[in-house]
Protein backbone atom coordinates (compact mmCIF):
# COMPACT_ATOMS: atom_id res chain seq x y z
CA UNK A 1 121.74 150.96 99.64
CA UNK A 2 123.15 148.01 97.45
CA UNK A 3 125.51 148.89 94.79
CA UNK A 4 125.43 146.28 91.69
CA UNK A 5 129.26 144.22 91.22
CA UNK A 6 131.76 146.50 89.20
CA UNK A 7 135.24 145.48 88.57
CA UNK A 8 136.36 148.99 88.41
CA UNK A 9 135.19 149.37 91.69
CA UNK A 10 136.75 146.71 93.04
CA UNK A 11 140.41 147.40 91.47
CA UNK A 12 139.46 151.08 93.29
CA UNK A 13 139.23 149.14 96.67
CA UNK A 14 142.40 147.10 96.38
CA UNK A 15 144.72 149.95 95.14
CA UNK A 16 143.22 151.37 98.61
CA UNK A 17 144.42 148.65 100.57
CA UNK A 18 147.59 148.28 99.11
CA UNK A 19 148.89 151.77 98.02
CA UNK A 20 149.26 153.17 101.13
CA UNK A 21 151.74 150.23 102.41
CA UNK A 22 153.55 150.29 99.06
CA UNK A 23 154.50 154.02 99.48
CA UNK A 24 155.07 153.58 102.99
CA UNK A 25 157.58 151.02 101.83
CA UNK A 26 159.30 153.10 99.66
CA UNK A 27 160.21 155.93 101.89
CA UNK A 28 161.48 153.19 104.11
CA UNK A 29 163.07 150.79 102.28
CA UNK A 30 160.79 148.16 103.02
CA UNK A 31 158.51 147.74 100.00
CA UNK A 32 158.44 144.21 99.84
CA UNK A 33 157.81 143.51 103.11
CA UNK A 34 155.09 146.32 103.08
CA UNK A 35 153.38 144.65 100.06
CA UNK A 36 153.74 141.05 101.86
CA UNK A 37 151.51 143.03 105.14
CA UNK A 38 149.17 144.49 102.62
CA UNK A 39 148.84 141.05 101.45
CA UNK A 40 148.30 139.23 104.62
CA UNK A 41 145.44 141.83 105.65
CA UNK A 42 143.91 141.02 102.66
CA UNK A 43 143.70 137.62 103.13
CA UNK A 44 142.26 137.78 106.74
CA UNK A 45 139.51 140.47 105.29
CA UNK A 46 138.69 137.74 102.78
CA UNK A 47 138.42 135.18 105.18
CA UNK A 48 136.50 136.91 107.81
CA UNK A 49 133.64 138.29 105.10
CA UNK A 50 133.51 134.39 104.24
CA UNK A 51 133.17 133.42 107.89
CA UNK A 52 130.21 135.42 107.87
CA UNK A 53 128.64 134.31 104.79
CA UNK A 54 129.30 130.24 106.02
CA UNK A 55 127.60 131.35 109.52
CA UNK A 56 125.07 133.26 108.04
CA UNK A 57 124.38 129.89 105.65
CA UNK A 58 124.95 127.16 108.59
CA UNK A 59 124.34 128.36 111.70
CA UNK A 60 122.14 132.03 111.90
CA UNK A 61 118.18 131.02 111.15
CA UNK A 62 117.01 134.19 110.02
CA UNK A 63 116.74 134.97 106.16
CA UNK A 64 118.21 138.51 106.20
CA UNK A 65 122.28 138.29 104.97
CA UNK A 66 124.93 139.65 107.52
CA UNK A 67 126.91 143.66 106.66
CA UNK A 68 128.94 142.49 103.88
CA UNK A 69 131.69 144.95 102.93
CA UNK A 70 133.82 145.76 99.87
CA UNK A 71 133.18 143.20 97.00
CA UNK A 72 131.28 140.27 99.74
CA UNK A 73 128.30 142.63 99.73
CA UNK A 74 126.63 142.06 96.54
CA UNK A 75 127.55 138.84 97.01
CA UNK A 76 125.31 138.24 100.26
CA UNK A 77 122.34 139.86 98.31
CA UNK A 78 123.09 137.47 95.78
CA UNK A 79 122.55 134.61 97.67
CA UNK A 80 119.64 136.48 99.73
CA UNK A 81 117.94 137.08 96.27
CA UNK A 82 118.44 133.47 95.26
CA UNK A 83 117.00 131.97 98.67
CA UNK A 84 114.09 134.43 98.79
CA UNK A 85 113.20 133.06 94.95
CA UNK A 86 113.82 129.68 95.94
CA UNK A 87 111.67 129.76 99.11
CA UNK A 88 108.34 131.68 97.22
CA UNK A 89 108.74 128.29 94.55
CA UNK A 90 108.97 126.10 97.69
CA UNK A 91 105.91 128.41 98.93
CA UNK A 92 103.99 127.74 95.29
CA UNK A 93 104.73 124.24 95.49
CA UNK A 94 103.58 123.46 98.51
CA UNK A 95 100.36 125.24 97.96
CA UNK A 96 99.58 123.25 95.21
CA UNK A 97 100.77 119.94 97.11
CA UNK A 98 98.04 121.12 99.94
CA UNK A 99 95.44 121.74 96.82
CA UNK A 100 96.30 118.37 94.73
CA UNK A 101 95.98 116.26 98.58
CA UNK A 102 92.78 118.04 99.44
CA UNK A 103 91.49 117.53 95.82
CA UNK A 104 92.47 113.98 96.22
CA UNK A 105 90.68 113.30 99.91
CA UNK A 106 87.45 114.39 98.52
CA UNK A 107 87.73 112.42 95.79
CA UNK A 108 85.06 109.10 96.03
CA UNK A 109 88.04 106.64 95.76
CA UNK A 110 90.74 105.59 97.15
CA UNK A 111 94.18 107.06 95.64
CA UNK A 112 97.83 105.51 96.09
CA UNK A 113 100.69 106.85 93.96
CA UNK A 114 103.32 104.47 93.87
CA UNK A 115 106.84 104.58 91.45
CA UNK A 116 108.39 101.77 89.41
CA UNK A 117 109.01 99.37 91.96
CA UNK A 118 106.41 99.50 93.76
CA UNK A 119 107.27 101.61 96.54
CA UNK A 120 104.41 103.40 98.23
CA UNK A 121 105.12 107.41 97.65
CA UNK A 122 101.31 108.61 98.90
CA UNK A 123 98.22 107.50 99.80
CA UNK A 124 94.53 109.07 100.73
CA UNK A 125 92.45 108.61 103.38
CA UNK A 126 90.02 106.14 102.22
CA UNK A 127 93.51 104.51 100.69
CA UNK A 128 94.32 103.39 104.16
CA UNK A 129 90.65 102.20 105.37
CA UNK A 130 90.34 100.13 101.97
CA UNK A 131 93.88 98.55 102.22
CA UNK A 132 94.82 98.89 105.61
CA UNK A 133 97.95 101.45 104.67
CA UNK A 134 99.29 103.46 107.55
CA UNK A 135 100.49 107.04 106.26
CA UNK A 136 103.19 108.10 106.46
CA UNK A 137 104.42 104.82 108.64
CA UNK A 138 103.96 103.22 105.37
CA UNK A 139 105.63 105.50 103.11
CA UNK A 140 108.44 103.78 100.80
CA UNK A 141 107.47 100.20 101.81
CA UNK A 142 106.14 97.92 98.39
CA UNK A 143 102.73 97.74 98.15
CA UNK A 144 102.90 94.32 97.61
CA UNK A 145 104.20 93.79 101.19
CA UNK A 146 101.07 95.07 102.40
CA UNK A 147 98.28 93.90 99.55
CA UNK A 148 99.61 90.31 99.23
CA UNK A 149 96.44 88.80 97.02
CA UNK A 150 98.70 87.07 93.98
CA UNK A 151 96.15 88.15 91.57
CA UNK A 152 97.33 91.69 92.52
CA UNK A 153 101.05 90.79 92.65
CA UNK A 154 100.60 89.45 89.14
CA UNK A 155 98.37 92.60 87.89
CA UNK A 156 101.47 94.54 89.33
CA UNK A 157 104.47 92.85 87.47
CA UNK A 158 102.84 92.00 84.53
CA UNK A 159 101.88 95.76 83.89
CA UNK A 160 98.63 95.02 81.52
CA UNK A 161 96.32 97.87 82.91
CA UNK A 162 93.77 98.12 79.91
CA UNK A 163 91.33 96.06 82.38
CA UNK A 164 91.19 96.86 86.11
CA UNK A 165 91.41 94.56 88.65
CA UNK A 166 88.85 92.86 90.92
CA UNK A 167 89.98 91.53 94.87
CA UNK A 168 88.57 91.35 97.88
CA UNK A 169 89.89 93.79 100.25
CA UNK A 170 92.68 92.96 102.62
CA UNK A 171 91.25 94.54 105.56
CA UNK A 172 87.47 93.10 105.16
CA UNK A 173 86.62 89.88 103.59
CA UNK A 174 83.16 90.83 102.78
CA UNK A 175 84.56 94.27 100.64
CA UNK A 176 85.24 94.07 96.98
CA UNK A 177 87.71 96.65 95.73
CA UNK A 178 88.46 97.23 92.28
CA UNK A 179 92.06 98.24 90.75
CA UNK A 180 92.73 100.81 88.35
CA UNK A 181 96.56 102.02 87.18
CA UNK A 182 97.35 104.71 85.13
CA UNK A 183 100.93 105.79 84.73
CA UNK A 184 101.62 109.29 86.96
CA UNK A 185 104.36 110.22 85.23
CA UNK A 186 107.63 108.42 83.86
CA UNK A 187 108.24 106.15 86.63
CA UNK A 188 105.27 106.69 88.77
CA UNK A 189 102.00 104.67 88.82
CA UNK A 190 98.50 105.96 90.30
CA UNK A 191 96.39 103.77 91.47
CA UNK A 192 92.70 104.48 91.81
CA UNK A 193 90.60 101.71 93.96
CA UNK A 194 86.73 101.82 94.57
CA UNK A 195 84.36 99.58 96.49
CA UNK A 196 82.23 97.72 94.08
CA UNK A 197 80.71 95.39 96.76
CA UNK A 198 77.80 96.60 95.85
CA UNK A 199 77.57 97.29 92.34
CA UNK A 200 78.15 93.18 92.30
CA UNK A 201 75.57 92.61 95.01
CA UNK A 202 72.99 94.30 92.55
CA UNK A 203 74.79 91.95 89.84
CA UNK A 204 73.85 89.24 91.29
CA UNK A 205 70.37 90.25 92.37
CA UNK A 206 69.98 90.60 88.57
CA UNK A 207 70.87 87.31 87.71
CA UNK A 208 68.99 85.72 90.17
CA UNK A 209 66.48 88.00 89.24
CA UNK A 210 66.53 86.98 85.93
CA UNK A 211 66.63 83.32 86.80
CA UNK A 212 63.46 82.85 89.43
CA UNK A 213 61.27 85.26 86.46
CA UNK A 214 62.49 82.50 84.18
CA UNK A 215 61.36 79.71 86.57
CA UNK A 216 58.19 81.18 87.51
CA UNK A 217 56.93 81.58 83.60
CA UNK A 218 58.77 77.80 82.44
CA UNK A 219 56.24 76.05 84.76
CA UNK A 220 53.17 77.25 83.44
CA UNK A 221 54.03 77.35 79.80
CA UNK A 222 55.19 74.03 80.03
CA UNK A 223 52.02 72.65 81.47
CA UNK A 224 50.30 74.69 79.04
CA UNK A 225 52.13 73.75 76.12
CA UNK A 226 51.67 70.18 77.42
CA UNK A 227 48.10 70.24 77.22
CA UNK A 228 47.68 72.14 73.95
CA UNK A 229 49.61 69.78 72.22
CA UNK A 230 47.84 67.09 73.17
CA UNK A 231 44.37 68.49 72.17
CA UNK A 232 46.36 68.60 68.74
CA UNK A 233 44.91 65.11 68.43
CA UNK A 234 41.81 63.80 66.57
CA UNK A 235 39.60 62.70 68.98
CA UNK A 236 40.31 64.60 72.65
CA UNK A 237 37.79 62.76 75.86
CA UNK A 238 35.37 65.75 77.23
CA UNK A 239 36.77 64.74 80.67
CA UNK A 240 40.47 65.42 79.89
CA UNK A 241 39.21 68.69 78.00
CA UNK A 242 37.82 69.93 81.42
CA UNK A 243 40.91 69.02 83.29
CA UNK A 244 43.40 70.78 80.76
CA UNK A 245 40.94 74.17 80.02
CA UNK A 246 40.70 74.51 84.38
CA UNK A 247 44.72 73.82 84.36
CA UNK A 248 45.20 75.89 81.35
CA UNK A 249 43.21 79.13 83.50
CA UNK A 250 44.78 78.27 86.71
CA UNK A 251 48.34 78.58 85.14
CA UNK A 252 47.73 82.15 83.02
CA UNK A 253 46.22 83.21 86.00
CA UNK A 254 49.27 82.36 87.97
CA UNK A 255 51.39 83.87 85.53
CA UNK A 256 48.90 87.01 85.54
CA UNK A 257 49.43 87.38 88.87
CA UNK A 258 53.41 87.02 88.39
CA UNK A 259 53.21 90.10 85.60
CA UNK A 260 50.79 92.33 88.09
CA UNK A 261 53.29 91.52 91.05
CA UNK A 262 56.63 92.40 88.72
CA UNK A 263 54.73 95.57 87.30
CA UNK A 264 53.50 96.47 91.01
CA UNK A 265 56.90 97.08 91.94
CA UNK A 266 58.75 98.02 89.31
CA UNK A 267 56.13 101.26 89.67
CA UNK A 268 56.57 101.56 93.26
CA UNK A 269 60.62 101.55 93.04
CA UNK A 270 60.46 104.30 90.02
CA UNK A 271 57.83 106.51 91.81
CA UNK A 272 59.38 109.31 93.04
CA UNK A 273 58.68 109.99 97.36
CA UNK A 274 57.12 113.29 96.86
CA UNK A 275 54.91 113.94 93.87
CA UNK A 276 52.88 110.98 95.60
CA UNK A 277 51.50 112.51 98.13
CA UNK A 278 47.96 112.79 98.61
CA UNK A 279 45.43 112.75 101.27
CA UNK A 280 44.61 109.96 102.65
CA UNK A 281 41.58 108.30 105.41
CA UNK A 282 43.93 105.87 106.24
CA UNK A 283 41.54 104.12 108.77
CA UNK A 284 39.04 103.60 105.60
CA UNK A 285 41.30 102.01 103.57
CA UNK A 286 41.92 99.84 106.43
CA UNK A 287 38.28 99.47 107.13
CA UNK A 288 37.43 98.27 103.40
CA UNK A 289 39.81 95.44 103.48
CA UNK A 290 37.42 93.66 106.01
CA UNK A 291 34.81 93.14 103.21
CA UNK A 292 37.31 91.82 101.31
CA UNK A 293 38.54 89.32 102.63
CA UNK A 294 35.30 86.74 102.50
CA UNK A 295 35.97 86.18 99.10
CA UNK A 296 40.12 85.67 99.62
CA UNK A 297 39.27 83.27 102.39
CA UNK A 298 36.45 81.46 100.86
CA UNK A 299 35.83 77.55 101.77
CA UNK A 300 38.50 78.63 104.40
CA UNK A 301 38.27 77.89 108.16
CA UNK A 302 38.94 81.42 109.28
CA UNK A 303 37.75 83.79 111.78
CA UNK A 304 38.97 87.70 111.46
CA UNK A 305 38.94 90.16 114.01
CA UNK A 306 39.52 93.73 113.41
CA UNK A 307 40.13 96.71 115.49
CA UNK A 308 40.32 100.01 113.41
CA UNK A 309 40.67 103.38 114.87
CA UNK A 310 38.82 106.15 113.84
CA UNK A 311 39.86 109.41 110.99
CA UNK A 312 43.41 108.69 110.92
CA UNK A 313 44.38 110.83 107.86
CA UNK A 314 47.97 110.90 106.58
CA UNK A 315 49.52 112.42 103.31
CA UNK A 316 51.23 109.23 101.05
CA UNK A 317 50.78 107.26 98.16
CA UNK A 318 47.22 105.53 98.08
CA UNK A 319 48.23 102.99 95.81
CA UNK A 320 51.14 101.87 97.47
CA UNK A 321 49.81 102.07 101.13
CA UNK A 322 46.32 99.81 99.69
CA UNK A 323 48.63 97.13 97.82
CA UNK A 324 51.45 96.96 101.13
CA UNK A 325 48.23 96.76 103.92
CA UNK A 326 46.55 94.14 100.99
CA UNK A 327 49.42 91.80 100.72
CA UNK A 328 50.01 91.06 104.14
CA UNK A 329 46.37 90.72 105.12
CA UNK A 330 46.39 88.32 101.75
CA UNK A 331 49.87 86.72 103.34
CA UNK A 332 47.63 85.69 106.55
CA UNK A 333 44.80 83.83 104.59
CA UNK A 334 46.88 81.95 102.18
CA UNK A 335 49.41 80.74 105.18
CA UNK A 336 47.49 80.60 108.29
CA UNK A 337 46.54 77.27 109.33
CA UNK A 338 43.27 76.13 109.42
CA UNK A 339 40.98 76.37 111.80
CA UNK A 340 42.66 79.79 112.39
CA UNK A 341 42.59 83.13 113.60
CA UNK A 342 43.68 86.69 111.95
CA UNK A 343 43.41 90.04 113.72
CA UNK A 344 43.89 93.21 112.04
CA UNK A 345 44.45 96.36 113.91
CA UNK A 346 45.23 100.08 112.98
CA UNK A 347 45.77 102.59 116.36
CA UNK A 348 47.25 105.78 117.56
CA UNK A 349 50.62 105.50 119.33
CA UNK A 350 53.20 108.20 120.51
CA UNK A 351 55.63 107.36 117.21
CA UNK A 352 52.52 107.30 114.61
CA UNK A 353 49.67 104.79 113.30
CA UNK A 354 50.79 101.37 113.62
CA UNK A 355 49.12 98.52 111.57
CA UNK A 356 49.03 95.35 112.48
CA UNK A 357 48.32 91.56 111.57
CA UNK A 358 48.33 88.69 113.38
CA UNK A 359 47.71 85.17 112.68
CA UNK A 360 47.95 81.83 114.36
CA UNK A 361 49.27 80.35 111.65
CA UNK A 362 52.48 77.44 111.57
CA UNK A 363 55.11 80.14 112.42
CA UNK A 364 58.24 80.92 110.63
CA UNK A 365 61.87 79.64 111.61
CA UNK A 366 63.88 83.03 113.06
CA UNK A 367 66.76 81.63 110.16
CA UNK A 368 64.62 82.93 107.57
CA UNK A 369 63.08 86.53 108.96
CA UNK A 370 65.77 88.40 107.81
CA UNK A 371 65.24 87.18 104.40
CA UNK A 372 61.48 87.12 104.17
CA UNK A 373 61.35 90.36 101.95
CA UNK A 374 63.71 89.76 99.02
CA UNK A 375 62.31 89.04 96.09
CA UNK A 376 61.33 85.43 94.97
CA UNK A 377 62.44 84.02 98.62
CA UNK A 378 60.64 81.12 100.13
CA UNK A 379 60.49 79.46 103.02
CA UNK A 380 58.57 76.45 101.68
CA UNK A 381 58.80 76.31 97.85
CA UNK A 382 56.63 73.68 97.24
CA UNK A 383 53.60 75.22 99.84
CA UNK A 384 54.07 78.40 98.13
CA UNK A 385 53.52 77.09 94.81
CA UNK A 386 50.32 75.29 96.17
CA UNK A 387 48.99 79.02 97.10
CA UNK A 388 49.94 80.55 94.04
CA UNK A 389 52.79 82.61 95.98
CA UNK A 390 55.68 84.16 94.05
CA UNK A 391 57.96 85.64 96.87
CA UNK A 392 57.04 89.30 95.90
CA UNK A 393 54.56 90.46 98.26
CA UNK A 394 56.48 90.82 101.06
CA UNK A 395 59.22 92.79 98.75
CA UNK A 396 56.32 95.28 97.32
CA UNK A 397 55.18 95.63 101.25
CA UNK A 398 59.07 96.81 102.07
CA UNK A 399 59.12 99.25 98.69
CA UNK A 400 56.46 100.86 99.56
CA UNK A 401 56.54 101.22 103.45
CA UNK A 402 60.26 102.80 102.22
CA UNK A 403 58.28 105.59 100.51
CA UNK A 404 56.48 106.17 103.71
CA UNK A 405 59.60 106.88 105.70
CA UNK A 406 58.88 102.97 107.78
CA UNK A 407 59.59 99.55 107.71
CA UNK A 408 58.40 96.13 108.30
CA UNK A 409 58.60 94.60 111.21
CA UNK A 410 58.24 91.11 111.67
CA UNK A 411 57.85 88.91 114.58
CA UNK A 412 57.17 84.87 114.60
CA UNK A 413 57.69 81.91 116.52
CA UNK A 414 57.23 78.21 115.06
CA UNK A 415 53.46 76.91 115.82
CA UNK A 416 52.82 80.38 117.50
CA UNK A 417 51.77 81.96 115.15
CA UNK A 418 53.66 85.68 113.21
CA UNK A 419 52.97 89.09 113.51
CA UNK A 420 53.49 92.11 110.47
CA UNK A 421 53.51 95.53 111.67
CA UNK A 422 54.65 98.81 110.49
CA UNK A 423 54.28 102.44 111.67
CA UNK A 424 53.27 105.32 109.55
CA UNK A 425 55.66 108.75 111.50
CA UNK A 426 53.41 111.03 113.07
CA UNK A 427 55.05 113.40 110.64
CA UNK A 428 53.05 112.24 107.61
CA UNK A 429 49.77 113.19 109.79
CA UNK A 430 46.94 115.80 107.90
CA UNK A 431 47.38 118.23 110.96
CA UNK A 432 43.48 118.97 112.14
């Protein structure tokens, strides 16, 4: 059992080591030399307890001290207490190291702590994907050596972080990552970047957003305004009256039409997927658009052919499904040439109900399919402006197929004619 360090104990031990040798002198006559031996086997006790204490520090790997003996003993459970303290702090620190990296990987964005000069201490996961850092390879090099965008070098040195910091990513020119720094601790910086390649997609969709509405109403209210203030005159002839009141209609119908389309799908993008969902004859709906479409194709040199299968009922969103199957049958008629040809079909196959319409209309370049359902996008400007077109029928159709877990397909060749399909999953069936 360890004994705590008393002095009294260890005079004790050294009058035992040297008392013996000192009398033994005496009776002799050799007391000094006696006291010299005493002295000597002192020394090489001393030495050999701290033999095993530098052996036991340096060289053994296990954590328990050697036998110490005499005064070395609580001195080994000195040190053993002192290691065994300093390894459970080395235990509780590297607990919460593990806790503040995991906490850090889930985090959304990308984390890189660096120190005052810019010397990479740690980095994340999505750190490395974002930037292109390899960890630890990486660890101590300057981030600037690897990020080398000068608007970043300069966001570094000049050390004004009130504002992050937008670049495009190192690793993908399409990626826009934005910078934040906040200082870590005294000479530490942490660094928190985020993809925002979107969030400035959708900020530019705004603007342009904003500026094709704006286009769309300045036409008509400037050919409205243009006509009402010239009936501000006097004397106005009948005949130019009956020119300006049919412009006048054709215009507010055409912005009308704009409002209806912008309200049409501003309702179908806040509608939520599930409240929706109602019964529906799908092949009815179908079937009514067929005596609708004499009066969109009147004084029109069209022939229709349609090919409806029977009781297909699905749960969705009526009103979505009628104004999605409704614009592209409308999209037909106002582009198909003339004489021409539209078939519309509805029929069972393995993946679901697929809907389809045909025409034999001009065609469409391949350059601009991929585009066709954004909002306000034309292929011809000018013919879509003769037809009253806005560019948001096609964008309504892709809404609201979205809520209906499909999408639009779209196949065309130029002067053979396009074809719009989509499939409704067999999952949204009314199971008979």
């Amino acid at each position: 059992m360890f004994v705590p360090f008393s002095w009294q104990r260890v005079l004790w031990r050294v009058a035992l080591v040297y008392s013996p040798l000192f009398v033994l002198g005496m009776f002799t006559g050799y007391t000094l030399e006696m006291c010299l031996l005493a002295a000597v086997i002192h020394i090489v006790w001393m030495y050999t307890q701290q033999h095993k204490l530098l052996d036991w520090l340096y060289n053994q790997r296990k954590l328990s001290p050697p036998h110490g003996s005499g005064s070395w003993e609580p001195v080994f459970h000195g040190i053993y207490n002192m290691l065994k303290r300093r390894l459970g702090r080395e235990r509780e620190l590297a607990q919460l190291m593990k806790y503040f990296r995991l906490g850090a990987e889930a985090l959304p964005d990308a984390i890189v702590v660096i120190n005052q000069d810019g010397a990479i201490l740690w980095c994340n996961q999505l750190a490395q994907g974002m930037l292109g850092l390899k960890w630890p390879a990486d660890a101590g090099q300057h981030l600037t050596n690897l990020v080398r965008t000068p608007k970043f070098v300069n966001y570094l040195r000049k050390a004004r972080f009130d504002q992050p910091l937008e670049i495009i990513s190192p690793v993908q020119s399409n990626v826009w990552l934005e910078f934040r720094a906040m200082p870590y601790s005294q000479q530490q910086l942490l660094l928190v970047i985020r993809d925002v390649s979107q969030l400035r997609k959708l900020e530019k969709m705004r603007k342009r957003f904003v500026s094709n509405v704006s286009h769309e109403l300045r036409t008509p209210l400037t050919v409205m305004r243009g006509y009402l203030e010239m009936l501000d005159q006097d004397e106005v002839d009948p005949m130019i009256w009956g020119k300006a009141r049919n412009t006048m209609l054709d215009q507010s119908s055409r912005m009308e039409n704009l409002v209806n389309q912008l309200l049409t799908l501003a309702k179908i993008e806040s509608a939520s997927v599930e409240d929706n969902r109602e019964t529906i004859n799908f092949s009815s709906m179908v079937g009514n658009l067929e005596a609708e479409v004499t009066g969109l194709a009147k004084g029109k040199q069209l022939s229709f052919s349609f090919d409806i299968a029977p009781d297909i009922e699905i749960k969705g969103d009526r009103e979505q499904l009628r104004s999605a199957c409704g614009n592209l049958v409308s999209n037909a008629i106002k582009y198909c040439g003339q004489p021409g040809e539209i078939h519309v079909s509805l029929s069972l196959i393995p993946q679901g109900a697929l809907f389809l319409v045909k025409d034999s209309g001009p065609g469409i370049e391949r350059k601009h399919l991929q585009r066709l359902t954004e909002r306000f996008y034309r292929v011809d400007k000018a013919r879509s402006r003769d037809t009253g077109g806005a560019g948001l029928g096609l964008s309504i159709v892709k809404h609201a197929l979205q809520h209906h877990d499909s999408q639009l397909k779209i196949k065309s060749s130029v002067s053979k004619g396009s074809t719009f399909s989509f499939i409704i999953p067999r999952k949204l069936f009314i199971q008979q």
